[in-house]
N, C-alpha and C. Protein backbone atom coordinates (compact mmCIF):
# COMPACT_ATOMS: atom_id res chain seq x y z
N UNK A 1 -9.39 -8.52 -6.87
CA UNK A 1 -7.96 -8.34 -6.71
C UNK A 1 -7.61 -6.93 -6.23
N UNK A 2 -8.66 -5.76 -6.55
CA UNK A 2 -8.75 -4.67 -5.49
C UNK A 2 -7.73 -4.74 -4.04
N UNK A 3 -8.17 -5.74 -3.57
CA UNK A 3 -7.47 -6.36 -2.44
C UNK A 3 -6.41 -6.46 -2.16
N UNK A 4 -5.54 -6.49 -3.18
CA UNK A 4 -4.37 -6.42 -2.87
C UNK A 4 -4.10 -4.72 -3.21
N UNK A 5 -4.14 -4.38 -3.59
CA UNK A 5 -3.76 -2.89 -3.44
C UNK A 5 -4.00 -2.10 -2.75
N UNK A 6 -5.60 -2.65 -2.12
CA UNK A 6 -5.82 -2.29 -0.67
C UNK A 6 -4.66 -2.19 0.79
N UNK A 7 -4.73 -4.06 0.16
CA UNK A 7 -4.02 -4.13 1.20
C UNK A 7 -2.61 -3.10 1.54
N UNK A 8 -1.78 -3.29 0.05
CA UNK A 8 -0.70 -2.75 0.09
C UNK A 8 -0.76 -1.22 0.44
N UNK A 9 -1.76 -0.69 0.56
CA UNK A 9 -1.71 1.21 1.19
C UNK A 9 -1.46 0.55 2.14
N UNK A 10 -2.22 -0.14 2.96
CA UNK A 10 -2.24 -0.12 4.31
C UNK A 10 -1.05 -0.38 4.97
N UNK A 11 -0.06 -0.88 4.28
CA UNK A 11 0.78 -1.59 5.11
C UNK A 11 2.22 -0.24 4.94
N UNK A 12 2.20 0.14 3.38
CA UNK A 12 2.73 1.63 3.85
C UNK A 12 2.33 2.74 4.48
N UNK A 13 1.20 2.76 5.14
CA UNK A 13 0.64 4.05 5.81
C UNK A 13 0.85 3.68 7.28
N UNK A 14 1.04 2.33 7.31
CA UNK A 14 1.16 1.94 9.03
C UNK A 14 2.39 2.58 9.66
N UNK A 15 3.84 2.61 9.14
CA UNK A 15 4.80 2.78 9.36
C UNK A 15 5.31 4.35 9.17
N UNK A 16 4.08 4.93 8.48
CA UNK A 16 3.74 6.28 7.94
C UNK A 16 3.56 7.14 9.87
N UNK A 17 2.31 6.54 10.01
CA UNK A 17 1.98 7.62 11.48
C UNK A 17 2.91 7.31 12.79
N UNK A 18 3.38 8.18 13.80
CA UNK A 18 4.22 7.76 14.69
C UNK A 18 3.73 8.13 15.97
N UNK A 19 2.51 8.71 15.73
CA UNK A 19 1.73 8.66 16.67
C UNK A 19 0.56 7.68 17.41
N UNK A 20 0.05 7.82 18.53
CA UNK A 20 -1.02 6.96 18.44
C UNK A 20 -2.40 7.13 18.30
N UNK A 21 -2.33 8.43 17.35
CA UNK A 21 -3.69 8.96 17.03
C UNK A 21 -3.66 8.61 15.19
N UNK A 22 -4.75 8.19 14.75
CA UNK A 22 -5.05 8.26 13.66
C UNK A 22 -4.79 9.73 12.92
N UNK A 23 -4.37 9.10 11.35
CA UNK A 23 -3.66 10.64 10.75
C UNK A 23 -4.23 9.99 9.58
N UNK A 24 -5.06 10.76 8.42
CA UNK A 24 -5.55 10.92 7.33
C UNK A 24 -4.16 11.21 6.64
N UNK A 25 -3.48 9.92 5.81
CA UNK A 25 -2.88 10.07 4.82
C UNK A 25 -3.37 10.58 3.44
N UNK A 26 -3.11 12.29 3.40
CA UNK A 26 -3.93 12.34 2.18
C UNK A 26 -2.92 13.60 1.42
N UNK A 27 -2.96 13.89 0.40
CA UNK A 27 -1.85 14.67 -0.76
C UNK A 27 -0.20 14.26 -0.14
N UNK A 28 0.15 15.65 0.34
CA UNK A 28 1.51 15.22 0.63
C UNK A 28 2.14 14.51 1.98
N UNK A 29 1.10 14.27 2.88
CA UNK A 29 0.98 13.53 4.10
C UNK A 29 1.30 12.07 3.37
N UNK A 30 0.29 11.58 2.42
CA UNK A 30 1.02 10.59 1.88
C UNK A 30 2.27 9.89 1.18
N UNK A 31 1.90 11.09 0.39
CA UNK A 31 4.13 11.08 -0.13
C UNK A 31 4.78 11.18 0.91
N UNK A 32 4.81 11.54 1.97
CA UNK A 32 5.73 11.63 2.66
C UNK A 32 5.87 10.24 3.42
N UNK A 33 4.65 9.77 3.75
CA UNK A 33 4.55 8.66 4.26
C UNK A 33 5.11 7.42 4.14
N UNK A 34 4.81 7.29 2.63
CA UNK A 34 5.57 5.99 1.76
C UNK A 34 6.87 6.63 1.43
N UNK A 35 7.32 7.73 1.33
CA UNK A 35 8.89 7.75 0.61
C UNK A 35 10.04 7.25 2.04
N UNK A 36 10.84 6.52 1.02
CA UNK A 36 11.42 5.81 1.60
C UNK A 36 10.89 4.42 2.08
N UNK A 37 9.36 3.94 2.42
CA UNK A 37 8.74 3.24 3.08
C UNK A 37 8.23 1.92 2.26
N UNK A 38 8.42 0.47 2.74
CA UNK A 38 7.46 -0.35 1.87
C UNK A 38 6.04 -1.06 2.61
N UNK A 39 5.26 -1.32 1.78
CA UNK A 39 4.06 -1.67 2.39
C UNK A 39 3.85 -3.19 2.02
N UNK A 40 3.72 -3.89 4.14
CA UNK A 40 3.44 -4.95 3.97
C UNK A 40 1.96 -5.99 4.36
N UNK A 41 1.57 -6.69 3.67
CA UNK A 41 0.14 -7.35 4.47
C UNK A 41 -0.10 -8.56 3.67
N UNK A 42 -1.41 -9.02 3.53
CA UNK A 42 -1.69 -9.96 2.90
C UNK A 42 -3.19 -9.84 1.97
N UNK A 43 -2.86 -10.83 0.81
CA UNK A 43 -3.94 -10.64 0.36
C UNK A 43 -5.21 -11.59 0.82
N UNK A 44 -6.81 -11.15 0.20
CA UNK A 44 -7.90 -12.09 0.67
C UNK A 44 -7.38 -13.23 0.59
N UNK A 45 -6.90 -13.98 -0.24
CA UNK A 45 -6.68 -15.29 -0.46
C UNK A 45 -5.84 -15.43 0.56
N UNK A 46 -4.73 -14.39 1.47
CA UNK A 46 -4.19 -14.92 2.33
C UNK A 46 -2.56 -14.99 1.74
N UNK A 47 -2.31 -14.34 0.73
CA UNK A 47 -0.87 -14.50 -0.28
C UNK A 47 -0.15 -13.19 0.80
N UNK A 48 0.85 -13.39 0.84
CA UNK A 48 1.64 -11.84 1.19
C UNK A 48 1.82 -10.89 0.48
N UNK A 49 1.92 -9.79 0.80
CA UNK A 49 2.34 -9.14 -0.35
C UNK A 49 3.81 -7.97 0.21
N UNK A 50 4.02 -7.23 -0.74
CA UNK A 50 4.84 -5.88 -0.41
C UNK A 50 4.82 -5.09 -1.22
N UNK A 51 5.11 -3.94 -1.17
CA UNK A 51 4.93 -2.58 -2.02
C UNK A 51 5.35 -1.56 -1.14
N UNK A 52 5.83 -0.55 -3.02
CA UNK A 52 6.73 0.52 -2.57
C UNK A 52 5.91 1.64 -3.40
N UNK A 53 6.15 2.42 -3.07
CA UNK A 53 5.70 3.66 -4.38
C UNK A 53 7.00 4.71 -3.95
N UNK A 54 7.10 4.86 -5.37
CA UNK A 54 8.44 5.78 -5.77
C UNK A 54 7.69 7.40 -6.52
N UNK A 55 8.39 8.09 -5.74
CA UNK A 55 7.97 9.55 -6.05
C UNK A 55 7.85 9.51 -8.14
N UNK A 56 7.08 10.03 -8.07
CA UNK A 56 6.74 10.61 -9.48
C UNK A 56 5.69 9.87 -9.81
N UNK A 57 5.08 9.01 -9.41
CA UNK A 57 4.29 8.47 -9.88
C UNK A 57 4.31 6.22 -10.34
N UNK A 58 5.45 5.79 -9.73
CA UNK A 58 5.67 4.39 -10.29
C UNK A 58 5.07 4.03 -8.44
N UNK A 59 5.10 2.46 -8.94
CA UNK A 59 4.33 1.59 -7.85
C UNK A 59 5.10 0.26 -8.14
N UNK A 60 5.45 -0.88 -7.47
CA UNK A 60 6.02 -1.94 -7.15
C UNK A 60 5.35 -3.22 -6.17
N UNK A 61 4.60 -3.85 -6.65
CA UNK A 61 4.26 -4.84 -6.06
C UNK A 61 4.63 -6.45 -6.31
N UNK A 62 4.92 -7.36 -5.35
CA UNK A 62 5.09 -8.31 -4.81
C UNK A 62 4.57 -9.17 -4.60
N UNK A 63 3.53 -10.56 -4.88
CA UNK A 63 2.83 -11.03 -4.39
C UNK A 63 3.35 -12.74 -3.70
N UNK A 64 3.49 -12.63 -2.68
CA UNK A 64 3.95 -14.29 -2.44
C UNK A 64 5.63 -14.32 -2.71
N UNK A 65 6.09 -15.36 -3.32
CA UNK A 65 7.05 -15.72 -3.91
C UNK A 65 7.11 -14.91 -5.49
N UNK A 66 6.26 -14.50 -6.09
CA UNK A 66 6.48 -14.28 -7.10
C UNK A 66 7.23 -13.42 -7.78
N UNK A 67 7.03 -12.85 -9.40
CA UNK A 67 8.52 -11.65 -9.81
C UNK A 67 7.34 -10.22 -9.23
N UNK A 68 8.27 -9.21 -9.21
CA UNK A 68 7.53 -8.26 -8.86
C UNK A 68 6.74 -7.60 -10.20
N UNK A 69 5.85 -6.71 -10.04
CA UNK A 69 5.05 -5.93 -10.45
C UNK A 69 4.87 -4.74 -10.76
N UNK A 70 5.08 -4.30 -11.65
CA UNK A 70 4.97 -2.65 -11.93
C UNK A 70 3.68 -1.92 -12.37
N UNK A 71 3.17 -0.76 -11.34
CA UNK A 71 1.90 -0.31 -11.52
C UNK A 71 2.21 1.13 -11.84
N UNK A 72 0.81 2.18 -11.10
CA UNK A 72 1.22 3.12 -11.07
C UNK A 72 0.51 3.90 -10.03
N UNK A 73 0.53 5.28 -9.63
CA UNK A 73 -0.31 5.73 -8.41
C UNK A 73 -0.06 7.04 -8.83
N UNK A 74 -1.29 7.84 -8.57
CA UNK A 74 -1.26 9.12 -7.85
C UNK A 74 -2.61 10.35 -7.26
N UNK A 75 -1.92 10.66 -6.82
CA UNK A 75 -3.34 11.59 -6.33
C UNK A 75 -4.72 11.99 -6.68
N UNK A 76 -5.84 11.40 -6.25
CA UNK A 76 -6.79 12.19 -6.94
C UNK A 76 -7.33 13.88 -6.10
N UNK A 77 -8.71 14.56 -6.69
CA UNK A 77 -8.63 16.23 -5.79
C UNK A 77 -8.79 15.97 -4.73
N UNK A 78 -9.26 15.05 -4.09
CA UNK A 78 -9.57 14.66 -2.90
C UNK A 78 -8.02 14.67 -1.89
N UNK A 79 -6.97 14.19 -2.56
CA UNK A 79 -5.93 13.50 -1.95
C UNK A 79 -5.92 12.26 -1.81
N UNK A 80 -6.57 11.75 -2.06
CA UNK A 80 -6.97 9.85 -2.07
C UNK A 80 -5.63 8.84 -2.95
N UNK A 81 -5.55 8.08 -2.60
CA UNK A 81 -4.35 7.32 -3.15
C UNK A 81 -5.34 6.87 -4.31
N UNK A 82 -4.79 7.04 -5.98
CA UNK A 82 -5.52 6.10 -7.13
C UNK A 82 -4.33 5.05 -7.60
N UNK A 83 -4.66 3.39 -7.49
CA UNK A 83 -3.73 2.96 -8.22
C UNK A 83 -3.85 2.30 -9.26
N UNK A 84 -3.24 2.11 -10.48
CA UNK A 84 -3.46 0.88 -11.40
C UNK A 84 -2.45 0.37 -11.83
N UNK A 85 -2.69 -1.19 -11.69
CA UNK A 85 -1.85 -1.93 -12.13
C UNK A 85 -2.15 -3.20 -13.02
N UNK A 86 -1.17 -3.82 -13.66
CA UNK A 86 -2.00 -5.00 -14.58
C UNK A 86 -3.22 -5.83 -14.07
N UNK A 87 -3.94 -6.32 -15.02
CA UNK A 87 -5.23 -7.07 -14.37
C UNK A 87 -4.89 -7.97 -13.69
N UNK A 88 -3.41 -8.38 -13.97
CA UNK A 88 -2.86 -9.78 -12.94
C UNK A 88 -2.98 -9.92 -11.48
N UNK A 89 -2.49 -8.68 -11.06
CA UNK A 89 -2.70 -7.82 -9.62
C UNK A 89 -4.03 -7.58 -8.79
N UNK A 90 -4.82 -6.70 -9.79
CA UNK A 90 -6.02 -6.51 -9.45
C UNK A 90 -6.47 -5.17 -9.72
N UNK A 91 -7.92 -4.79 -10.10
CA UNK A 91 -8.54 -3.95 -10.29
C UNK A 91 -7.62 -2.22 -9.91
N UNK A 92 -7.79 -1.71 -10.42
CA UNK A 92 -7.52 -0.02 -10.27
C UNK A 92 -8.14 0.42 -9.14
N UNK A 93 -7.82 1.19 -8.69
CA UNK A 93 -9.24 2.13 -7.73
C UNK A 93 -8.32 3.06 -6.47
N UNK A 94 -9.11 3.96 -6.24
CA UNK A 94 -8.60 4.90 -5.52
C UNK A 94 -8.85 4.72 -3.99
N UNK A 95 -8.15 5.19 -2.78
CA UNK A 95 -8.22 4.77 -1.62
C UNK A 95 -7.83 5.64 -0.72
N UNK A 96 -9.34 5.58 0.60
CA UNK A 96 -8.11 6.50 1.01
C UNK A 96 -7.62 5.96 2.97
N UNK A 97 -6.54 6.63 2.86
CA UNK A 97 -5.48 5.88 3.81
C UNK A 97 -5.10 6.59 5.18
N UNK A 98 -5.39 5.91 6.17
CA UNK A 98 -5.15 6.17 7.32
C UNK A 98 -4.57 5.41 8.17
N UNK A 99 -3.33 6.06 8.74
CA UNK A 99 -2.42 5.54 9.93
C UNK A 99 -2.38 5.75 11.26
N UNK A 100 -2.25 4.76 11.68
CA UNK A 100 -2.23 4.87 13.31
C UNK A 100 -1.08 4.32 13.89
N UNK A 101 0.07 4.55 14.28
CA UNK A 101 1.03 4.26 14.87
C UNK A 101 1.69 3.88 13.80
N UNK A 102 1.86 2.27 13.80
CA UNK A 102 2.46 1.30 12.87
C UNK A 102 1.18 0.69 11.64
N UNK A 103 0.05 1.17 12.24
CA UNK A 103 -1.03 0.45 11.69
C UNK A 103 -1.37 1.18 10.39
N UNK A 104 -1.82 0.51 9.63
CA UNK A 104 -2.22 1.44 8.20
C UNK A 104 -3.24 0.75 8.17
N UNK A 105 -4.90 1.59 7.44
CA UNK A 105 -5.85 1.39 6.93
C UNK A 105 -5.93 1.87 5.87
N UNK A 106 -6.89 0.89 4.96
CA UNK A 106 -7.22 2.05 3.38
C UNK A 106 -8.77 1.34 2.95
N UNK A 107 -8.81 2.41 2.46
CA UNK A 107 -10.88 1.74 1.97
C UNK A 107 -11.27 2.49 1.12
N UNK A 108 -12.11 2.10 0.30
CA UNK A 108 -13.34 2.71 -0.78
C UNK A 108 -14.75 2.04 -0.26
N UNK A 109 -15.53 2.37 -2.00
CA UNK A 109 -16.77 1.54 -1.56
C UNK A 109 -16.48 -0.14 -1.87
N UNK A 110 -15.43 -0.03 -2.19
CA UNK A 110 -15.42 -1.97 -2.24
C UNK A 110 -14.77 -2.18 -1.24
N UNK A 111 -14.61 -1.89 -0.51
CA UNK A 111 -14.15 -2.64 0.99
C UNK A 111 -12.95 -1.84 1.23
N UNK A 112 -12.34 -2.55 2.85
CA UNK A 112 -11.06 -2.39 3.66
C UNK A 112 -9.91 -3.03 3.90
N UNK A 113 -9.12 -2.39 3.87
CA UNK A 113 -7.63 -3.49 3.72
C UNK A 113 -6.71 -2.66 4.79
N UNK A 114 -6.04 -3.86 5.47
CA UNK A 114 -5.15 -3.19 6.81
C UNK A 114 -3.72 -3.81 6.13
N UNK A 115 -2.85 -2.89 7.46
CA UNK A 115 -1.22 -3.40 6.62
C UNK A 115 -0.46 -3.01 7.54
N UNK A 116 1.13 -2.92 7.04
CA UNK A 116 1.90 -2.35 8.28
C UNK A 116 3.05 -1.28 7.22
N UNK A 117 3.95 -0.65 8.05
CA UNK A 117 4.88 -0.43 6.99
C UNK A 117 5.85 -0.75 7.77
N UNK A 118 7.11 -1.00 6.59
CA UNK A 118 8.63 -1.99 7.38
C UNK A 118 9.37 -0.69 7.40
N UNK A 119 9.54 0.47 7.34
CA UNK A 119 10.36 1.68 8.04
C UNK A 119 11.32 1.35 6.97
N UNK A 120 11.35 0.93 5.66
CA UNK A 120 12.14 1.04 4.62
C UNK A 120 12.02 0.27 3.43
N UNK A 121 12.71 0.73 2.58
CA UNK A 121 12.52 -0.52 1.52
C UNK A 121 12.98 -1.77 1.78
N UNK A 122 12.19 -2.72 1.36
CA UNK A 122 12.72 -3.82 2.18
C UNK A 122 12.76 -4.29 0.66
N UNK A 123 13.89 -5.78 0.42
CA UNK A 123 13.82 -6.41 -0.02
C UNK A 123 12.46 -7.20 -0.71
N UNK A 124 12.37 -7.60 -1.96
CA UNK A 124 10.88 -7.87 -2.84
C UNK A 124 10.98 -9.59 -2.70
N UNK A 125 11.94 -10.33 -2.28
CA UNK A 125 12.15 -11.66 -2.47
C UNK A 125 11.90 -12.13 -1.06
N UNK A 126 10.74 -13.01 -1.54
CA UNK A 126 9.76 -13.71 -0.08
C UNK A 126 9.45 -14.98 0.13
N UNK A 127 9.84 -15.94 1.11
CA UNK A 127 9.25 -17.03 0.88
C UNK A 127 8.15 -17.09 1.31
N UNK A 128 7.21 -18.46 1.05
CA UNK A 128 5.70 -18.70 0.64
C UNK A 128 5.40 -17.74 2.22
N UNK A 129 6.06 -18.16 3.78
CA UNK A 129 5.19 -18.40 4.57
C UNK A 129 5.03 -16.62 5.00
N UNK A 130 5.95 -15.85 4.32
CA UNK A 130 6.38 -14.45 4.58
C UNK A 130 5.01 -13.55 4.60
């Protein structure tokens, strides 16, 4: 379930870079990235998701149709995104995140997750095919 939290950097770091060069979202490159910003993609199984992260440290995730989710995030020395959220969601783990235009990437050693970001908070209420 990693996976989904994967996913969800990615999809706020996409909307993060405005260039078309790759940019290492990392300490305050990242805050800056997501504030204001939500992150959208899908999970392995193919579920949608969305997510926000709110300065100080809270996280908001979405999965499908379902109620939303409250986690948490923040920096490790590296600058790496760390998140945890209930086991419902998926595993904890730190990530780190890179944007390219609209495109967001994020990865550890358990794998890669791509995403986009919607250029704001968007609404958390989704139907199935979203």
């Amino acid at each position: 379930m990693h996976k989904v939290a994967m996913a969800a950097l990615g999809a706020a770091l996409i909307l993060a870079g405005a260039s078309a060069q790759a940019n290492d979202l990392r300490g305050d490159a990242f805050i800056t990235a997501m504030n204001g910003n939500t992150l959208s993609g899908k999970m392995m199984d193919g579920t949608p998701f969305k997510m926000f992260f709110v300065p100080g440290g809270n996280a908001t995730v979405q999965r499908g149709a379902g109620e939303p989710e409250m986690g948490t995030w923040k920096l490790d020395e590296s600058g790496d995104v760390c998140l945890k959220f209930p086991e419902s969601v998926g595993e904890s783990g730190c990530y780190r995140v890179v944007a390219d235009g609209n495109k967001v990437k994020w990865s550890n050693k358990q794998g890669t997750g791509h995403g986009k970001l919607l250029g704001g908070v968007a609404d958390l209420e989704m139907s199935q095919g979203q």
